[in-house]
Protein backbone atom coordinates (compact mmCIF):
# COMPACT_ATOMS: atom_id res chain seq x y z
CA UNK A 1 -8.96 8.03 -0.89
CA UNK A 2 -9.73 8.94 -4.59
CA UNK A 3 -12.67 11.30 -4.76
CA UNK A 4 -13.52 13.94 -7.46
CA UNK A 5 -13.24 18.08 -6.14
CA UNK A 6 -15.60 20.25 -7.77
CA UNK A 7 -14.01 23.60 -7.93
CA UNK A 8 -16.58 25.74 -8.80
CA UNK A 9 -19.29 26.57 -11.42
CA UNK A 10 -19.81 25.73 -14.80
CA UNK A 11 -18.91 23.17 -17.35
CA UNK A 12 -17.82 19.47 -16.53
CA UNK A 13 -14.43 20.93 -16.38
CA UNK A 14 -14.72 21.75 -12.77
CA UNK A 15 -14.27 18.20 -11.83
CA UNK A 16 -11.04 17.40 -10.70
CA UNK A 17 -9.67 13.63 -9.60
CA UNK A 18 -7.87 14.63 -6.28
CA UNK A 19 -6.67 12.65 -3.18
CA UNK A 20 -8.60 12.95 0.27
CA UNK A 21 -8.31 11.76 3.70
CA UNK A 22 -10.02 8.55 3.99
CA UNK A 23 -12.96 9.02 6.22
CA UNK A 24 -13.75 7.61 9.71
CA UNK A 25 -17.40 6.63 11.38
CA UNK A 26 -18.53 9.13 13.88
CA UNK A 27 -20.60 6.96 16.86
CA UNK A 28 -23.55 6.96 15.04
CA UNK A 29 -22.15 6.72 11.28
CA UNK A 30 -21.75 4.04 8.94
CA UNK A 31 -18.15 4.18 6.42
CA UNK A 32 -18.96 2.81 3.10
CA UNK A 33 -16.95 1.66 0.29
CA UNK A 34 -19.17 2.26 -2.52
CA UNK A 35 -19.05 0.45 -5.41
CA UNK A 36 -21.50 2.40 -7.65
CA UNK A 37 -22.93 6.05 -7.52
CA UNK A 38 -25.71 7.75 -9.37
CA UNK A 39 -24.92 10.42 -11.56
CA UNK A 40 -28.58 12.54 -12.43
CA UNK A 41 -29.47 15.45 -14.70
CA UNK A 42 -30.04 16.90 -11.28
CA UNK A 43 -26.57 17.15 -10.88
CA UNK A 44 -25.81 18.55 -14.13
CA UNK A 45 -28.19 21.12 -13.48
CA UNK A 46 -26.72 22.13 -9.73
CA UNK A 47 -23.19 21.76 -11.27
CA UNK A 48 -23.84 25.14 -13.61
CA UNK A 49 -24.65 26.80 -10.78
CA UNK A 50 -28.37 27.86 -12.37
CA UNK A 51 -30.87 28.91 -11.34
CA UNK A 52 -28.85 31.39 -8.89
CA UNK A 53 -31.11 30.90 -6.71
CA UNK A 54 -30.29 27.60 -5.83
CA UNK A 55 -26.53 28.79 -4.62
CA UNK A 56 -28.36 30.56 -1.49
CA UNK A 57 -27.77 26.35 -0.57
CA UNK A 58 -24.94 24.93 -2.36
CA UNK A 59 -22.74 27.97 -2.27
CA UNK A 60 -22.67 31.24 -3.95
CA UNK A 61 -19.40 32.24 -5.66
CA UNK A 62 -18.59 28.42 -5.21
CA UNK A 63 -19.65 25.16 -3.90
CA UNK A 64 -19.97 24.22 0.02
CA UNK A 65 -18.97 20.79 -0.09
CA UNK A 66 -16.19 20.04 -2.53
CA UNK A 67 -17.25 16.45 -3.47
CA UNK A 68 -20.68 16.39 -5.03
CA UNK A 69 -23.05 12.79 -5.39
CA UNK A 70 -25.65 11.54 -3.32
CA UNK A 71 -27.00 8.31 -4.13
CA UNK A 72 -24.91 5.60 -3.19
CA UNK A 73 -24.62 1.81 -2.70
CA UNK A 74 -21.71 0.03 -1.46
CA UNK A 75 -20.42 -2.56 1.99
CA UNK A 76 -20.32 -1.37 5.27
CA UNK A 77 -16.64 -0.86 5.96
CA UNK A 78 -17.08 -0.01 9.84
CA UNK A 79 -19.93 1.14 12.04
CA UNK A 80 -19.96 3.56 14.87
CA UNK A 81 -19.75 2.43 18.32
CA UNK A 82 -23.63 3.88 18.42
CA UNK A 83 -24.60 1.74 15.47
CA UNK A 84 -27.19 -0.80 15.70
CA UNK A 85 -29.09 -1.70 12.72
CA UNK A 86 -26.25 -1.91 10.65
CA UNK A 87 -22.55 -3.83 10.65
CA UNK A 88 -19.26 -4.71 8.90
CA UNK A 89 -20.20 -6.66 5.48
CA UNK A 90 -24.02 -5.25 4.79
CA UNK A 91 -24.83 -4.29 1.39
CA UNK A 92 -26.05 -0.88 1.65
CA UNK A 93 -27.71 1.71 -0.16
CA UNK A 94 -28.83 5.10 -0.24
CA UNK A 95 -29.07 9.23 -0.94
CA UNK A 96 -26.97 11.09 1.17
CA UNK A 97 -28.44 14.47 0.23
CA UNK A 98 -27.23 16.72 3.43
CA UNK A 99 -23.69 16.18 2.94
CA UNK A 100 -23.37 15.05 -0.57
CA UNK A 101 -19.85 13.25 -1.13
CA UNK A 102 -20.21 10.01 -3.25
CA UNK A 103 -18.17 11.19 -6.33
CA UNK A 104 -15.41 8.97 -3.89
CA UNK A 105 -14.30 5.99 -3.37
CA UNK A 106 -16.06 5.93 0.68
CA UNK A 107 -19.08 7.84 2.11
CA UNK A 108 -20.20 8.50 5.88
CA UNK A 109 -23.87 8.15 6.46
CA UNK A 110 -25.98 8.69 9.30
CA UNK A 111 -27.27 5.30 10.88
CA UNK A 112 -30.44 7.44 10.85
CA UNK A 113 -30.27 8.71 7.65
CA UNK A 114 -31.77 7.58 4.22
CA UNK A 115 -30.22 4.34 4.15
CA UNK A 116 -31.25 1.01 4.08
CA UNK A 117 -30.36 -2.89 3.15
CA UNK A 118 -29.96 -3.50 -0.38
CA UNK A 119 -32.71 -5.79 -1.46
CA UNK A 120 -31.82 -8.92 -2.92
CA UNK A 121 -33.06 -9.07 -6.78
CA UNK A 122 -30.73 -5.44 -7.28
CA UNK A 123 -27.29 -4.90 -8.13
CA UNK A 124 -25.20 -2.49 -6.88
CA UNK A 125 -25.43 -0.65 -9.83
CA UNK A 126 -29.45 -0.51 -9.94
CA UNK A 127 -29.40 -0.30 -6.38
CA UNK A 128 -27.39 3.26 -5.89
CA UNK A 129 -30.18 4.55 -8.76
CA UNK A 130 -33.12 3.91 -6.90
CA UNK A 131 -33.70 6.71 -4.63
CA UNK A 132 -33.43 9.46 -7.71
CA UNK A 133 -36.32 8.25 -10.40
CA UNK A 134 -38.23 5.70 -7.80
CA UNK A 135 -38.64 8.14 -4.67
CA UNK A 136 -39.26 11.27 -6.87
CA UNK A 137 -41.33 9.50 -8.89
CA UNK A 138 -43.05 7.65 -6.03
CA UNK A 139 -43.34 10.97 -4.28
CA UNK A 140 -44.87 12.74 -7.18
CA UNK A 141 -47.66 10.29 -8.70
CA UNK A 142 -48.47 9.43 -5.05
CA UNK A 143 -48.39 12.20 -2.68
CA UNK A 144 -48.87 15.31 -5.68
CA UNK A 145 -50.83 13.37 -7.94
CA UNK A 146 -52.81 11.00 -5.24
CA UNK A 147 -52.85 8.35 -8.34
CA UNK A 148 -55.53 5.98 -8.32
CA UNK A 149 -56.81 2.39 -9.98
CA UNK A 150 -58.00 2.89 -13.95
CA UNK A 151 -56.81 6.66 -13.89
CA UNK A 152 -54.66 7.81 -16.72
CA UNK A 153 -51.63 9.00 -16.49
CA UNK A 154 -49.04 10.52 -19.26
CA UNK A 155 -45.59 10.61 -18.30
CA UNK A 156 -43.22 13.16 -20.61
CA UNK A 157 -39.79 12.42 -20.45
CA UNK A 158 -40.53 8.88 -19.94
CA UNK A 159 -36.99 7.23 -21.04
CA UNK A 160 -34.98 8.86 -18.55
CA UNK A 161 -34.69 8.17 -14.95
CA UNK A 162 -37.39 9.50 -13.99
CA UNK A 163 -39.69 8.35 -16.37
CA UNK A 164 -38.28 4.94 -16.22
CA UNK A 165 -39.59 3.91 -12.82
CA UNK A 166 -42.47 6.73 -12.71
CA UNK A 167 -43.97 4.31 -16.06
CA UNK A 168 -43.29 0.93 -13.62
CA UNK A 169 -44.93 2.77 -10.50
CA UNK A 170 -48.09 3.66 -12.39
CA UNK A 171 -48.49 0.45 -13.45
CA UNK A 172 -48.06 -1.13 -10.10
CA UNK A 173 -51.47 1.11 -9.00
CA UNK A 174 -53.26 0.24 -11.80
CA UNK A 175 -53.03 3.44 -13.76
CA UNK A 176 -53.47 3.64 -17.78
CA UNK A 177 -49.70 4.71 -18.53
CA UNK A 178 -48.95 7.03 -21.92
CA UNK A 179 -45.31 7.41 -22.36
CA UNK A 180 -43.85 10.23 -24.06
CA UNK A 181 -40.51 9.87 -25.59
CA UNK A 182 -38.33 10.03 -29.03
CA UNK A 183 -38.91 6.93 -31.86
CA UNK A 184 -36.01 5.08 -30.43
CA UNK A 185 -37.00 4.66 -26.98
CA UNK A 186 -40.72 3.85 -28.15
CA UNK A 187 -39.96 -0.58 -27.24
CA UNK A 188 -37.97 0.23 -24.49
CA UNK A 189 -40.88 2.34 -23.09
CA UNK A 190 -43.63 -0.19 -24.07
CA UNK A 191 -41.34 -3.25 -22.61
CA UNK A 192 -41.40 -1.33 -18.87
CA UNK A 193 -45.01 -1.47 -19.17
CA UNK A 194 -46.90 1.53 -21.07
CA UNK A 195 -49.88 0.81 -22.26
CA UNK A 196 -49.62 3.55 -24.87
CA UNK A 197 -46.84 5.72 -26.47
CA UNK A 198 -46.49 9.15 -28.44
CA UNK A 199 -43.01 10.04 -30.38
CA UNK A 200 -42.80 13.53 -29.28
CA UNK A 201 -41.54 13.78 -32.85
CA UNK A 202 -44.97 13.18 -34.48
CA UNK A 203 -47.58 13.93 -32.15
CA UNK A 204 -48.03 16.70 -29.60
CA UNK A 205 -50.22 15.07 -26.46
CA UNK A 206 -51.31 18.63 -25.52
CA UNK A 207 -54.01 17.83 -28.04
CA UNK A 208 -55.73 14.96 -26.57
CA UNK A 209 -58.30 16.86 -24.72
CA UNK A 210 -59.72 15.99 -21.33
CA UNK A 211 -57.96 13.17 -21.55
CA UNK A 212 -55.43 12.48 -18.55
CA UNK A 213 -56.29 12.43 -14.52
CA UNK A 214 -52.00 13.57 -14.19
CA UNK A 215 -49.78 14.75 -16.17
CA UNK A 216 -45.84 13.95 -14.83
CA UNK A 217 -43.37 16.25 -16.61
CA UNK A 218 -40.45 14.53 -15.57
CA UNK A 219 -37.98 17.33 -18.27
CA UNK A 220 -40.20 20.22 -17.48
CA UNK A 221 -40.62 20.57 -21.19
CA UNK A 222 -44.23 21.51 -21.40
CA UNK A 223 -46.03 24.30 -19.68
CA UNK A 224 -49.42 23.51 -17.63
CA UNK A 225 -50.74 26.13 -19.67
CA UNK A 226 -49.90 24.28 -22.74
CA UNK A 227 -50.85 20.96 -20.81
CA UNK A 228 -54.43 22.32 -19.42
CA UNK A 229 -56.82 20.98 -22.15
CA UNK A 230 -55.44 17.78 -22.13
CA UNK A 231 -56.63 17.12 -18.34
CA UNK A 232 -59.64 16.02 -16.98
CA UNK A 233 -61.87 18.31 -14.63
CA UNK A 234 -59.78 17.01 -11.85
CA UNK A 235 -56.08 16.58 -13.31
CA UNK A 236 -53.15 17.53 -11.79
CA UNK A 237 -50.18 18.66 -13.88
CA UNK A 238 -46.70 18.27 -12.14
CA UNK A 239 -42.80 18.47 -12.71
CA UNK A 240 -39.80 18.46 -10.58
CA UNK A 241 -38.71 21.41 -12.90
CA UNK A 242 -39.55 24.32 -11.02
CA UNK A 243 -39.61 27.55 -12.94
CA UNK A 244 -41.37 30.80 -12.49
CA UNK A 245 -44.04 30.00 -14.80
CA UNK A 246 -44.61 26.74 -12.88
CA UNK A 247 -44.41 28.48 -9.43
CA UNK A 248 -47.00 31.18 -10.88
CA UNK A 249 -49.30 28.54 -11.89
CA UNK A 250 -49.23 26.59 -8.56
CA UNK A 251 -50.30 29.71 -6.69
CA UNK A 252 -52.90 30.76 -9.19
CA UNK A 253 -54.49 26.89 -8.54
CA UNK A 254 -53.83 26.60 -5.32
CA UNK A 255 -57.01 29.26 -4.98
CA UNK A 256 -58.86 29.18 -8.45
CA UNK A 257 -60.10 26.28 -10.58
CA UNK A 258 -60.43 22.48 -10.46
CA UNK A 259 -57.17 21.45 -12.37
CA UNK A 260 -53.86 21.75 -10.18
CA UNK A 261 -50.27 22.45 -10.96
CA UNK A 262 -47.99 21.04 -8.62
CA UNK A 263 -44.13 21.11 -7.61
CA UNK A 264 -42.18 19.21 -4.79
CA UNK A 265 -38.25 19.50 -4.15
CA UNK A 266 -38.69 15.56 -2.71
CA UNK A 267 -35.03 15.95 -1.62
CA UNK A 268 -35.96 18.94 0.74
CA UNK A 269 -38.97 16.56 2.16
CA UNK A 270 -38.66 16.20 6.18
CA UNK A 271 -36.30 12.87 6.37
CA UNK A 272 -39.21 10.46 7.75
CA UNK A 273 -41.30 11.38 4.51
CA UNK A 274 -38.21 10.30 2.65
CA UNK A 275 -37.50 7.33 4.51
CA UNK A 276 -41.54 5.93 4.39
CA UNK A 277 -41.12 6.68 0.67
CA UNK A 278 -38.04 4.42 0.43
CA UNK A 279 -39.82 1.31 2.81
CA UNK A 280 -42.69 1.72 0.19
CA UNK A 281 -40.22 1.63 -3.15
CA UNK A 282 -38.37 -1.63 -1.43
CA UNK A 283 -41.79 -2.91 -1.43
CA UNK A 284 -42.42 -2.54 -4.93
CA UNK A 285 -38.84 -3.62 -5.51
CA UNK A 286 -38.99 -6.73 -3.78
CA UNK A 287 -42.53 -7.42 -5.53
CA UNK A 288 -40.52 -7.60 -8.81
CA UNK A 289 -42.44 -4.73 -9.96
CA UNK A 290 -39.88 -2.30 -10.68
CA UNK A 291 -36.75 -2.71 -12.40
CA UNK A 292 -33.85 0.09 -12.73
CA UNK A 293 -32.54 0.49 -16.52
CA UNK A 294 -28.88 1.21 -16.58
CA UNK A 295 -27.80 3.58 -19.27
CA UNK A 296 -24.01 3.64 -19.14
CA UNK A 297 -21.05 3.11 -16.12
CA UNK A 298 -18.48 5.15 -15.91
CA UNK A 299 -15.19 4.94 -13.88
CA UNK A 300 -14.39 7.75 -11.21
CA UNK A 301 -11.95 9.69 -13.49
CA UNK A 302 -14.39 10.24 -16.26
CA UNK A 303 -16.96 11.52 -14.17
CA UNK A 304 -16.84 14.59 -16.61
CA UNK A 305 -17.46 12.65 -19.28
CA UNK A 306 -20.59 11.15 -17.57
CA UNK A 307 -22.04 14.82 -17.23
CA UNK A 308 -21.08 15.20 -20.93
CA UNK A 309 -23.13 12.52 -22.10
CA UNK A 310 -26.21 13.55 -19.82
CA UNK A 311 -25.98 16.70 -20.71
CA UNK A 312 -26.69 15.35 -24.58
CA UNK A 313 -30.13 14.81 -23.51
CA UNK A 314 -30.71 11.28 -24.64
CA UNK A 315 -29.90 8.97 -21.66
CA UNK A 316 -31.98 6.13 -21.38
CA UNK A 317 -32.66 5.41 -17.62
CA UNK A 318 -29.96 6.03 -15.30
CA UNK A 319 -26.08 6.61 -15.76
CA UNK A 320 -23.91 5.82 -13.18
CA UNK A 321 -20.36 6.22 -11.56
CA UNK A 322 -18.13 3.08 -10.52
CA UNK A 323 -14.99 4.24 -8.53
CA UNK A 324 -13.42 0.63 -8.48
CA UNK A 325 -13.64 0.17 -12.11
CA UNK A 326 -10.48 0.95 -14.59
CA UNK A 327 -11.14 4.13 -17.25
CA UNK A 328 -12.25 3.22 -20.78
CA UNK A 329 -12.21 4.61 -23.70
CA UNK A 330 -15.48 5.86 -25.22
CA UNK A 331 -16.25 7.08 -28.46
């Protein structure tokens, strides 16, 4: 099979189109053919190799597993002989975040794993999205933020994946949504359901005192030290960007004052945290609540090109890969 072979650190050079052995279900897996796979600024982050830190897991000098991707959706190919829940022909979708591989044309997933039924009102497209922004997102204004009915929430970042769904989630709990993006993304962000939004361009939100129960920092662009004022007496400031001024202000709230910084690697989460996440989101999903905004496809051979364009900083919702689709040409 076709699957891309990430040879070490750095640039989206690394990526390399190669040819694997097709893989084959273990008892209790699942072999997918996928048809599309998310590409995330998580990725392009994990693909420089920085923080060093984070290559105590994904390899030091280079990475562990050779093809990178983990949200995927796709048809069953062939099940296990353990398999139960699952068989030849289901639509399927997922994150396979132990083992990674979905820059490929197939993928082996646990029956057990974070997998499930794609639900009928998403494509394939939408569908192998919806674990990045909607379980982050789900786990952060939720679980971190413990978001509430006629609170008000402020989302930064809130035309990218994350932001995206994190503006639709709010919504669906009755929160007061302020979305935080450029001028061009202002309808986009207003048409997923924000009740207000700030060009980042014209007006810094750090000056609207007291005024927001949480604070999401989906690009980790803004300090909660810069953020503070702008919470109530009981906010909670929180990003998926962890840094060490971030990690030095969760332990100095953890013990002193009322207002809370807050951090969770949602991927690391114990598997049934994930997978009670992802019933909830299918929920939502089936509700007609939450819809996935596609940014751009791109085949498997300009994968690289896909990092590129992420790296740019102005995707709008979520890019993804399509191994079954011919190469274009982009400008």
């Amino acid at each position: 099979m076709r699957a891309i072979i990430t040879t070490g650190y750095g640039s989206p050079e690394i990526f390399k189109v190669g040819k694997v052995a097709k893989l084959t279900a273990k008892p209790n897996e699942l072999l997918i053919k996928i048809h599309a796979s998310s590409v995330t600024k998580a990725d392009t982050m994990m693909r420089t190799g920085k923080p060093y830190i984070g290559r105590l897991m994904i390899g030091l000098t280079k990475p562990k597993n050779p093809i990178w991707g983990t949200g995927f959706a796709g048809i069953v190919e062939s099940v296990g002989s353990e398999v139960t829940q699952f068989k030849v022909g289901d639509k399927v979708f997922g994150e396979n975040i132990a083992t990674m591989g979905t820059y490929a044309e197939f993928v082996t997933v646990p029956e057990d794993g974070i997998v499930a039924h794609i639900p009928k009102n998403l494509g394939y497209e939408e569908a192998a999205c919806l674990c990045d922004g909607g379980i982050t997102s789900l786990n952060f204004l939720c679980v971190l933020g413990n978001i509430k009915s006629g609170q008000k929430v402020l989302i930064n970042g809130a035309s990218g994946s994350l932001g995206t769904a994190a503006i639709q989630i709010a919504k669906y709990f009755g929160a007061e949504v302020t979305g935080v993006c450029s001028r061009k993304n202002i309808d986009m962000v207003k048409e997923l359901g924000a009740d207000h939004v700030i060009d980042y361009n014209k007006e810094d939100f750090t000056l609207n005192t007291n005024t927001y129960d949480i604070i999401y920092d989906t690009v980790g662009k803004r300090s909660f030290a810069a953020c503070q004022n702008a919470l109530t007496e009981h906010g909670v400031y929180a990003s998926p960007v962890l840094g060490m001024p971030l990690l030095r202000d969760m332990m100095f709230t953890a013990v002193f004052g009322k207002k809370k910084a807050k951090f969770s690697a949602t991927g690391a989460l114990p598997q049934k945290k994930i997978k009670r996440l992802l019933k909830f989101l299918i929920e939502i999903i089936e509700s007609g609540k939450l819809r996935l905004v596609i940014d751009r496809t791109y085949p498997l051979e300009q994968l690289a090109d896909a990092h590129q364009y992420i790296d740019k900083g102005h995707k709008k919702g979520n890019v993804v890969l399509m191994p079954h689709i011919q190469p274009i040409a982009r400008s």
